[in-house]
N, C-alpha and C. Protein backbone atom coordinates (compact mmCIF):
# COMPACT_ATOMS: atom_id res chain seq x y z
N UNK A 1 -19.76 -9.88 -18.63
CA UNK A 1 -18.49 -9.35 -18.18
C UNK A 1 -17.86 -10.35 -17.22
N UNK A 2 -16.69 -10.75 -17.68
CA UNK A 2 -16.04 -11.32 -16.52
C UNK A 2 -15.75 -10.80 -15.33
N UNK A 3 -15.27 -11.67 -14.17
CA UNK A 3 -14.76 -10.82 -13.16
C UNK A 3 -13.43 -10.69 -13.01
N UNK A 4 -13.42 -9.59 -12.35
CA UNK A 4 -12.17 -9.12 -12.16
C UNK A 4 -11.50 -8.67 -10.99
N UNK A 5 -10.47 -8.81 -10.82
CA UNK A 5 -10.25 -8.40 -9.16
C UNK A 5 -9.08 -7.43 -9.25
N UNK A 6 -9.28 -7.00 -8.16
CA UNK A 6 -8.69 -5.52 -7.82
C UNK A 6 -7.78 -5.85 -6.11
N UNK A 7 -6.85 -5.21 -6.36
CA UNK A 7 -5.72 -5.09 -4.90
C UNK A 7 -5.59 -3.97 -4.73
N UNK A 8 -5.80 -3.80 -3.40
CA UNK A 8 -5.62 -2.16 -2.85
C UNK A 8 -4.86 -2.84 -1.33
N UNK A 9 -3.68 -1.63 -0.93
CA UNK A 9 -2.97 -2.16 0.28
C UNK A 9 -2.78 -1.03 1.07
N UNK A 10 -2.83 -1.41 3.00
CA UNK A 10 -2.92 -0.28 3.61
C UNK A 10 -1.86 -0.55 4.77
N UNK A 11 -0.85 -0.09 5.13
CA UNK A 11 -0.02 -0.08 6.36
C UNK A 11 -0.84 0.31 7.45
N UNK A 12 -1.15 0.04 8.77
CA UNK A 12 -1.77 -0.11 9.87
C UNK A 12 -0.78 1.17 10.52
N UNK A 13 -1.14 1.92 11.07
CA UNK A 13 -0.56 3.09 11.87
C UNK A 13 -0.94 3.16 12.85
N UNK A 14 -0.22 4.01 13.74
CA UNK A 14 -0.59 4.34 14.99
C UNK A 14 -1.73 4.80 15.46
N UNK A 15 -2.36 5.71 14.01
CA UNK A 15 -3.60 5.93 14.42
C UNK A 15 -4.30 5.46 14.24
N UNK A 16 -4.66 4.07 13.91
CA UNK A 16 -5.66 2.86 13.23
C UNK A 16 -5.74 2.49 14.22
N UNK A 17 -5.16 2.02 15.65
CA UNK A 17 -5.05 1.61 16.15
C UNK A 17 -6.06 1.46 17.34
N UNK A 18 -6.68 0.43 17.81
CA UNK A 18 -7.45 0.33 19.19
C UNK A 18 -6.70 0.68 20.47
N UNK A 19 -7.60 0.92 21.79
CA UNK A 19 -7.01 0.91 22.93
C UNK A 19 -6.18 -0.51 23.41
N UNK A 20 -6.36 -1.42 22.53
CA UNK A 20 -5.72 -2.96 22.54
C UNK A 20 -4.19 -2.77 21.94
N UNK A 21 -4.24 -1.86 21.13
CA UNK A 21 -2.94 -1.57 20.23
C UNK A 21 -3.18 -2.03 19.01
N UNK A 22 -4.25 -2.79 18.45
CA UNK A 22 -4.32 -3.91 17.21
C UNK A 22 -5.25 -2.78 16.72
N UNK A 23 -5.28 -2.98 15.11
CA UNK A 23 -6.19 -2.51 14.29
C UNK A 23 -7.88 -2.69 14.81
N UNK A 24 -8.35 -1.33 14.81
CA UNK A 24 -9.47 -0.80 15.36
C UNK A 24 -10.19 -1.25 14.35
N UNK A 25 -11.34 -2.06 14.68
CA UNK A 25 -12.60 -2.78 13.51
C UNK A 25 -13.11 -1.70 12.44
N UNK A 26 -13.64 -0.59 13.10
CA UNK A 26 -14.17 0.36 12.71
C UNK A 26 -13.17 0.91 11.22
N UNK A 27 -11.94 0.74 11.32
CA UNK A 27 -11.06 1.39 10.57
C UNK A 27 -10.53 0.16 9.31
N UNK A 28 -10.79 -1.45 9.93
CA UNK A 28 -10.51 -2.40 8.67
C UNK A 28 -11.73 -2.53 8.43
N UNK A 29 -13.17 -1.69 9.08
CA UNK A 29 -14.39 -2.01 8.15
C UNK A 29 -13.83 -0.97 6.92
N UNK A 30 -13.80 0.04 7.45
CA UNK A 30 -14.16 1.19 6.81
C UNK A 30 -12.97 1.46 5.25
N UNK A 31 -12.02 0.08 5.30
CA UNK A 31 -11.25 -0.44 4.11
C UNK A 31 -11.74 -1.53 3.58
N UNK A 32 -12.39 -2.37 4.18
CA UNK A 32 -13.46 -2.88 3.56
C UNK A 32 -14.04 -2.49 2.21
N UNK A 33 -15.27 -1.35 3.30
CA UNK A 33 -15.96 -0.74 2.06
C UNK A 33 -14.96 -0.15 0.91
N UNK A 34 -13.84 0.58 1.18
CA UNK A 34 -13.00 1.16 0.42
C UNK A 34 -12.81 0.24 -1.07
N UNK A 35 -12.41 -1.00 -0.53
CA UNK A 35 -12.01 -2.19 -1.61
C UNK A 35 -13.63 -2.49 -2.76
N UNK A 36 -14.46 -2.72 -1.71
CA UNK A 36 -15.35 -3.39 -2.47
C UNK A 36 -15.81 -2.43 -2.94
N UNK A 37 -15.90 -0.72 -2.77
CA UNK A 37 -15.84 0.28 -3.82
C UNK A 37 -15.15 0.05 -4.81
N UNK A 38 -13.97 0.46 -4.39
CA UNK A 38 -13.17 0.02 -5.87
C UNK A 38 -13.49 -0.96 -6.79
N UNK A 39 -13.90 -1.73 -6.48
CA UNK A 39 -14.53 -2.79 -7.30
C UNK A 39 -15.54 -2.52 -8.21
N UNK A 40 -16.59 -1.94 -7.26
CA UNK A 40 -17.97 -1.50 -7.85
C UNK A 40 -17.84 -0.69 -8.58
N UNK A 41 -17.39 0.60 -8.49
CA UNK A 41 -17.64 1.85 -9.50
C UNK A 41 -16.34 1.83 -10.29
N UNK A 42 -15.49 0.63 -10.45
CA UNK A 42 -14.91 0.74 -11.65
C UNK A 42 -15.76 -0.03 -12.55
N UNK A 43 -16.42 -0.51 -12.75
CA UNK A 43 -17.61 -1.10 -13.51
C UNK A 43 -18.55 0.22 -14.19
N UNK A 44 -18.76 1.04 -13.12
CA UNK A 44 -19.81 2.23 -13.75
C UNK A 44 -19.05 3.60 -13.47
N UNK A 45 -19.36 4.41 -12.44
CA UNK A 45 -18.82 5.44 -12.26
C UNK A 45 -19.07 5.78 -10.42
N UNK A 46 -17.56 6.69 -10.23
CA UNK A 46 -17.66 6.72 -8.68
C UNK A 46 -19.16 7.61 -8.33
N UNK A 47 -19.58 8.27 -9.34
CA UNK A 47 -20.54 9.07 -8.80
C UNK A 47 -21.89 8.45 -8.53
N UNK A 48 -22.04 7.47 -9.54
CA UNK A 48 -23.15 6.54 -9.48
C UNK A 48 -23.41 5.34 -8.75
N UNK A 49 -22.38 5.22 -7.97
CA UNK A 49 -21.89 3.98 -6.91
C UNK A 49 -22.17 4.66 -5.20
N UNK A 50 -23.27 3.68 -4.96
CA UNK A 50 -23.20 4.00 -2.89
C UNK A 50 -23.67 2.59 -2.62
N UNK A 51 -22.99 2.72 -1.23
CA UNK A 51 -23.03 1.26 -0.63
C UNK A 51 -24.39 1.36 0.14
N UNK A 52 -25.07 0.24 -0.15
CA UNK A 52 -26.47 -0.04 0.53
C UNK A 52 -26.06 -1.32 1.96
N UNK A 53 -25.10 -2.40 1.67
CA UNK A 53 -25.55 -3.03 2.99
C UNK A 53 -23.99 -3.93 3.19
N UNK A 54 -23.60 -3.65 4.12
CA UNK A 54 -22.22 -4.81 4.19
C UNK A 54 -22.53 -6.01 5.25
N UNK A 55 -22.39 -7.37 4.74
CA UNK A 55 -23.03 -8.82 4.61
C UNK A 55 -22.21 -9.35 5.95
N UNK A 56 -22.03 -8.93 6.49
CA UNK A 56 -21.14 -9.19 7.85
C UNK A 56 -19.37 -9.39 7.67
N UNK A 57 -18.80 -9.49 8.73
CA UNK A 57 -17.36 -9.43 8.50
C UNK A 57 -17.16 -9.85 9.84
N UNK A 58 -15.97 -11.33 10.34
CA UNK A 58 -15.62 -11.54 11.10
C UNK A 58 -14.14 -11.82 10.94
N UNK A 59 -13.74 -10.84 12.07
CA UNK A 59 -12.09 -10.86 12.01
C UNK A 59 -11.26 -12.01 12.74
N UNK A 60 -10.54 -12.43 12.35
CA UNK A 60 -10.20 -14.30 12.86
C UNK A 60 -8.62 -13.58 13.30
N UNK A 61 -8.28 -12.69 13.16
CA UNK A 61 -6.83 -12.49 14.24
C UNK A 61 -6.76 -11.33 14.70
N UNK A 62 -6.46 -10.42 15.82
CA UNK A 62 -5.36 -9.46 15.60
C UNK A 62 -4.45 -8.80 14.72
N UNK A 63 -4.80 -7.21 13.97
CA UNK A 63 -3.54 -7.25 13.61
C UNK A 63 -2.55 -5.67 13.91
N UNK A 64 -1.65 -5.93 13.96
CA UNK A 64 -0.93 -5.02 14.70
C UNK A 64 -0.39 -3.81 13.86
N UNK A 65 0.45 -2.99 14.83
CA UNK A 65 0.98 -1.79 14.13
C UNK A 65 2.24 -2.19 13.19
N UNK A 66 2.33 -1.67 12.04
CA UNK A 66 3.12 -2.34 11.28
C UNK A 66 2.82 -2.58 10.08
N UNK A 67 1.62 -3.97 10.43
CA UNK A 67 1.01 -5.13 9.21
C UNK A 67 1.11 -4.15 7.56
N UNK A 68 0.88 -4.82 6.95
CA UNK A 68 0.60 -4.72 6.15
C UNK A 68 -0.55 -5.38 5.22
N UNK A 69 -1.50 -4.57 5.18
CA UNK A 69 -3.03 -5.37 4.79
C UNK A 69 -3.02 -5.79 3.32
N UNK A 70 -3.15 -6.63 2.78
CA UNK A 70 -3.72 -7.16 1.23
C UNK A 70 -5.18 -7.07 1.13
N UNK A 71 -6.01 -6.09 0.40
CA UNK A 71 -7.65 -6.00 0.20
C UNK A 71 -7.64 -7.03 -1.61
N UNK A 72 -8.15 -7.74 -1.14
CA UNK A 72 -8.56 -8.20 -2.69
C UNK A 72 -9.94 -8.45 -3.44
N UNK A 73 -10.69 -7.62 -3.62
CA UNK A 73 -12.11 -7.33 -4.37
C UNK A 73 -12.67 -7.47 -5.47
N UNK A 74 -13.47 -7.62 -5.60
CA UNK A 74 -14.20 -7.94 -6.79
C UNK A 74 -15.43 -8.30 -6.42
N UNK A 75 -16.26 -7.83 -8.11
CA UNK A 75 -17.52 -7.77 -8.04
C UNK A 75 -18.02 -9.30 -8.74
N UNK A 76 -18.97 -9.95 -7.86
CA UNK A 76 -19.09 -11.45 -8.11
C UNK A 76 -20.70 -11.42 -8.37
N UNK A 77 -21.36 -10.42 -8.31
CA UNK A 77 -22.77 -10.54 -8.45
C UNK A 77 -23.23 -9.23 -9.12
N UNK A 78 -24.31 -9.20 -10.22
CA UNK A 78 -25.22 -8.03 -10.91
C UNK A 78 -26.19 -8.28 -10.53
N UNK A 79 -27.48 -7.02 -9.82
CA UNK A 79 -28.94 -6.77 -10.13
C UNK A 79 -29.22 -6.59 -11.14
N UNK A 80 -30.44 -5.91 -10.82
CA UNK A 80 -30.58 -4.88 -12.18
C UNK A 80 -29.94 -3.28 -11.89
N UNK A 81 -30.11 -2.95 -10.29
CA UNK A 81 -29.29 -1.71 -9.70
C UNK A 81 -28.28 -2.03 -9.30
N UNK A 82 -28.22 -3.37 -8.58
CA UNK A 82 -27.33 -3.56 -7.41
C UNK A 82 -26.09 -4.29 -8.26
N UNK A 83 -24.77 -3.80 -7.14
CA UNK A 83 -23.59 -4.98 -7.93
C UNK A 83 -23.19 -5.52 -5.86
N UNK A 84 -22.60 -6.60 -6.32
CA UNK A 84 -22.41 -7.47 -5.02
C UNK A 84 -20.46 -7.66 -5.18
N UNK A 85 -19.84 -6.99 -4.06
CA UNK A 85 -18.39 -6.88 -4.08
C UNK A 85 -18.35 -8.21 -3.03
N UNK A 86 -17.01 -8.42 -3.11
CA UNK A 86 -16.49 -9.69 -2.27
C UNK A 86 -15.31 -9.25 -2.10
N UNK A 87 -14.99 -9.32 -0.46
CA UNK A 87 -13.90 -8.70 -0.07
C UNK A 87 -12.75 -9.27 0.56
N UNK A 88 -11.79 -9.63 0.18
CA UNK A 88 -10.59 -11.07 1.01
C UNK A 88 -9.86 -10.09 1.20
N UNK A 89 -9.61 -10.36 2.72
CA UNK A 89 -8.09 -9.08 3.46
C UNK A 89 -7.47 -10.76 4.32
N UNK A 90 -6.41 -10.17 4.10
CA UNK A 90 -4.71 -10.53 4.74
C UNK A 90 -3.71 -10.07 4.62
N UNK A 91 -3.06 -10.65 5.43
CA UNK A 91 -1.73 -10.40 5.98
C UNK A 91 -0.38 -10.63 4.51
N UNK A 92 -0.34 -9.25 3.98
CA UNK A 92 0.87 -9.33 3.09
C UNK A 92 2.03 -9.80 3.22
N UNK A 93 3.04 -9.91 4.25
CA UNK A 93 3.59 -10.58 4.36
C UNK A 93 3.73 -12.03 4.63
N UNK A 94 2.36 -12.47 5.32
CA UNK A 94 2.66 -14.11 5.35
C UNK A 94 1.19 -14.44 4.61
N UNK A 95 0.57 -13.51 4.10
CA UNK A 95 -0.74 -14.69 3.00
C UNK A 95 -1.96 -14.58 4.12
N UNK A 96 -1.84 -14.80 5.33
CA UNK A 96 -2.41 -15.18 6.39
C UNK A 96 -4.12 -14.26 6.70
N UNK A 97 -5.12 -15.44 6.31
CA UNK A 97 -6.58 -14.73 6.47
C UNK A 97 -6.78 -13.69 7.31
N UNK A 98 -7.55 -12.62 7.31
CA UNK A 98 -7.88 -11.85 8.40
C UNK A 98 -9.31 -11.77 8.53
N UNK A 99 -10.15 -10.94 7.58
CA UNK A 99 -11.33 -10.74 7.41
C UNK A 99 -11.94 -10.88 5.95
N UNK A 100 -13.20 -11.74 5.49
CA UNK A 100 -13.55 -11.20 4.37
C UNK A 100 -15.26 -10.65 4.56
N UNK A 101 -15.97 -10.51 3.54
CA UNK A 101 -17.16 -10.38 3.32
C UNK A 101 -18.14 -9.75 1.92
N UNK A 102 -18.77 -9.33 1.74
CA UNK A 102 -19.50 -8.64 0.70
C UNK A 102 -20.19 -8.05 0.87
N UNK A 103 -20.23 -6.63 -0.04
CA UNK A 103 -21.08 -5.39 0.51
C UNK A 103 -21.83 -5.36 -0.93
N UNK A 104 -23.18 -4.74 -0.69
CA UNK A 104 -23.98 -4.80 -1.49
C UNK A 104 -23.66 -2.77 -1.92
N UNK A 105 -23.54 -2.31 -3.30
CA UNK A 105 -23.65 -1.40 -3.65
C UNK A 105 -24.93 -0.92 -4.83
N UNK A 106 -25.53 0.13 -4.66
CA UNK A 106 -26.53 0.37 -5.62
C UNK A 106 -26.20 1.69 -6.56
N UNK A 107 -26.35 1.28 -8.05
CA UNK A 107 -26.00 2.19 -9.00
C UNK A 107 -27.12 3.19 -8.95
N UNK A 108 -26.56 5.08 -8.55
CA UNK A 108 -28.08 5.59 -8.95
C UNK A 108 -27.83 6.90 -9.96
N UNK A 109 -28.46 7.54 -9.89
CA UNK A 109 -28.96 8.77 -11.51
C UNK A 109 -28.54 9.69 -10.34
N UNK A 110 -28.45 11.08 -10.88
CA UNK A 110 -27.77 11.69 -10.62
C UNK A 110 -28.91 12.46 -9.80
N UNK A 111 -30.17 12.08 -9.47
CA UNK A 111 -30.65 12.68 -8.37
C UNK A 111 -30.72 11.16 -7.04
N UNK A 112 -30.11 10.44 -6.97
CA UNK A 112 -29.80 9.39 -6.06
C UNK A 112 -30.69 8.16 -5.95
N UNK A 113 -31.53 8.32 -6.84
CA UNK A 113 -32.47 7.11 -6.89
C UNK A 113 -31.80 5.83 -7.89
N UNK A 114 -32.24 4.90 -7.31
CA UNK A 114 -31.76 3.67 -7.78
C UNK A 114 -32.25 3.74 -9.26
N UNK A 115 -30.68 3.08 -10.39
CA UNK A 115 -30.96 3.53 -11.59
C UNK A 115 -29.97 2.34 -12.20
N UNK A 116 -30.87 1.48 -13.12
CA UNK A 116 -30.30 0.28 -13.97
C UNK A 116 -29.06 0.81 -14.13
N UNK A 117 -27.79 -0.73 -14.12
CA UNK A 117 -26.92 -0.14 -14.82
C UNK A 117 -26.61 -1.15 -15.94
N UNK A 118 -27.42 -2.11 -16.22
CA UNK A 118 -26.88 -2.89 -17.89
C UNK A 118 -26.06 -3.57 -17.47
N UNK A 119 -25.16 -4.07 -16.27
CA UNK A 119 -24.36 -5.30 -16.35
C UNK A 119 -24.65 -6.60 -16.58
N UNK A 120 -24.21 -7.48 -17.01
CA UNK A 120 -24.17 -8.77 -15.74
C UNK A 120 -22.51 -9.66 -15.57
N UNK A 121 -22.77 -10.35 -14.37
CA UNK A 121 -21.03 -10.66 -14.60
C UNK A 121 -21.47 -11.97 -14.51
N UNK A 122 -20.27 -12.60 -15.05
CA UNK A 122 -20.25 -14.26 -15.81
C UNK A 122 -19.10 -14.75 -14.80
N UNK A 123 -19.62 -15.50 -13.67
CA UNK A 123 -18.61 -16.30 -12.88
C UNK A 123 -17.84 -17.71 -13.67
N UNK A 124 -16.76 -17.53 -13.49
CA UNK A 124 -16.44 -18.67 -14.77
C UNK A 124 -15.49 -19.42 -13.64
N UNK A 125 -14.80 -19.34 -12.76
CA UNK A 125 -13.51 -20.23 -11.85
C UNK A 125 -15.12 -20.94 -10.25
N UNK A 126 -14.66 -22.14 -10.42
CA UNK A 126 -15.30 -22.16 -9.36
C UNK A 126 -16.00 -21.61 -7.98
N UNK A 127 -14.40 -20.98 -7.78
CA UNK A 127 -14.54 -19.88 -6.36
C UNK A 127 -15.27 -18.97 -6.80
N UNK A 128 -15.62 -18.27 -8.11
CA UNK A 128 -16.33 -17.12 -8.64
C UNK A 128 -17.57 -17.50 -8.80
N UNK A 129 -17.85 -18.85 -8.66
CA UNK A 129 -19.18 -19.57 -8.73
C UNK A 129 -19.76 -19.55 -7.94
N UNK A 130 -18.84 -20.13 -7.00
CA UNK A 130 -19.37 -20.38 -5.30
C UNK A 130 -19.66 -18.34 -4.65
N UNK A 131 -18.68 -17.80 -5.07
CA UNK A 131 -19.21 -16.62 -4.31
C UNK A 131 -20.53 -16.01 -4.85
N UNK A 132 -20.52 -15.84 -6.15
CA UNK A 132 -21.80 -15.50 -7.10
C UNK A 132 -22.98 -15.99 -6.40
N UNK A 133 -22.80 -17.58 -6.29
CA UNK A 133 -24.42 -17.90 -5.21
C UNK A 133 -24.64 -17.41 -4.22
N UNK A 134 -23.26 -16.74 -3.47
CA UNK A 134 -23.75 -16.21 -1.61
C UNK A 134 -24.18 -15.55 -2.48
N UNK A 135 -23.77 -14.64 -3.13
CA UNK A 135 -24.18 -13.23 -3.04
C UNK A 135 -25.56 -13.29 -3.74
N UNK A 136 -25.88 -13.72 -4.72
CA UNK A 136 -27.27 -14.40 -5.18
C UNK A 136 -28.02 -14.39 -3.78
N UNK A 137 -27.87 -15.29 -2.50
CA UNK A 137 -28.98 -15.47 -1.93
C UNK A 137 -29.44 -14.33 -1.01
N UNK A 138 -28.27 -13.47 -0.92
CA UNK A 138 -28.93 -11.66 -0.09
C UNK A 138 -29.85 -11.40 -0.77
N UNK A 139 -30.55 -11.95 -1.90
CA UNK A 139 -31.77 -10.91 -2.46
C UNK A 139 -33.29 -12.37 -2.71
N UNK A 140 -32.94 -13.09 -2.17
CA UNK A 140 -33.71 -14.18 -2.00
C UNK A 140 -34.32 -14.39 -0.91
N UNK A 141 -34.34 -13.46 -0.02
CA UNK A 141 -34.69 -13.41 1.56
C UNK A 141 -36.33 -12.53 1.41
């Protein structure tokens, strides 16, 4: 399966907001996971999709009330349970990096245990190469 990427977009509100005034971490993690869901269980199914581990995330600006976030996701890595999302957020109006990372999700059976799901994905663009190996080495540890 090739990869494929997915855009999901979120306006920053008043209530997103930190005691700083800028988007509260907790709330661009928690779109994070949102994206690199989307990613994952359009491959299988939302019911069979939970997130097991998110690969760190460091936020390189501020962003304010207003913004407008760009999530751009996709799944760059198959287990045999696990699928590996990759997550690029910025700034919609100027392009401008904010946060990325990759969350590890595990496919399970309908009593929650980890349960094959038959993928694999075929990185074919360089950048899909290069991310395929991070995500490759979370299970090499």
């Amino acid at each position: 399966m090739d990869v494929q990427t997915y855009v999901i977009h979120h306006l920053v509100k008043s209530a997103d907001l930190n005691h700083h005034g800028t988007l509260y971490a907790g709330r661009g993690a928690e779109w994070v996971v949102e994206a690199g869901f989307v990613a994952a269980s359009s491959l299988t199914t939302t019911e069979s999709t939970v997130c097991l581990n998110i690969h760190g995330m460091l936020f390189t600006r501020p962003v304010k009330r207003g913004s407008l976030l760009r999530y751009e996701s996709k799944v760059v890595y198959a287990g045999r349970t696990s699928l590996v999302s990759y997550v690029k957020v910025s700034l919609g109006h100027t392009n401008e990096f904010v946060v990325d990372g990759f969350l590890t999700f595990i496919h399970v059976d309908e009593n929650g245990k980890a349960s094959p799901h038959g993928l694999t994905i075929e990185a074919k663009t360089p950048e899909d190469i290069e991310l395929q190996e991070k995500a490759r080495a979370f299970f090499k540890k």
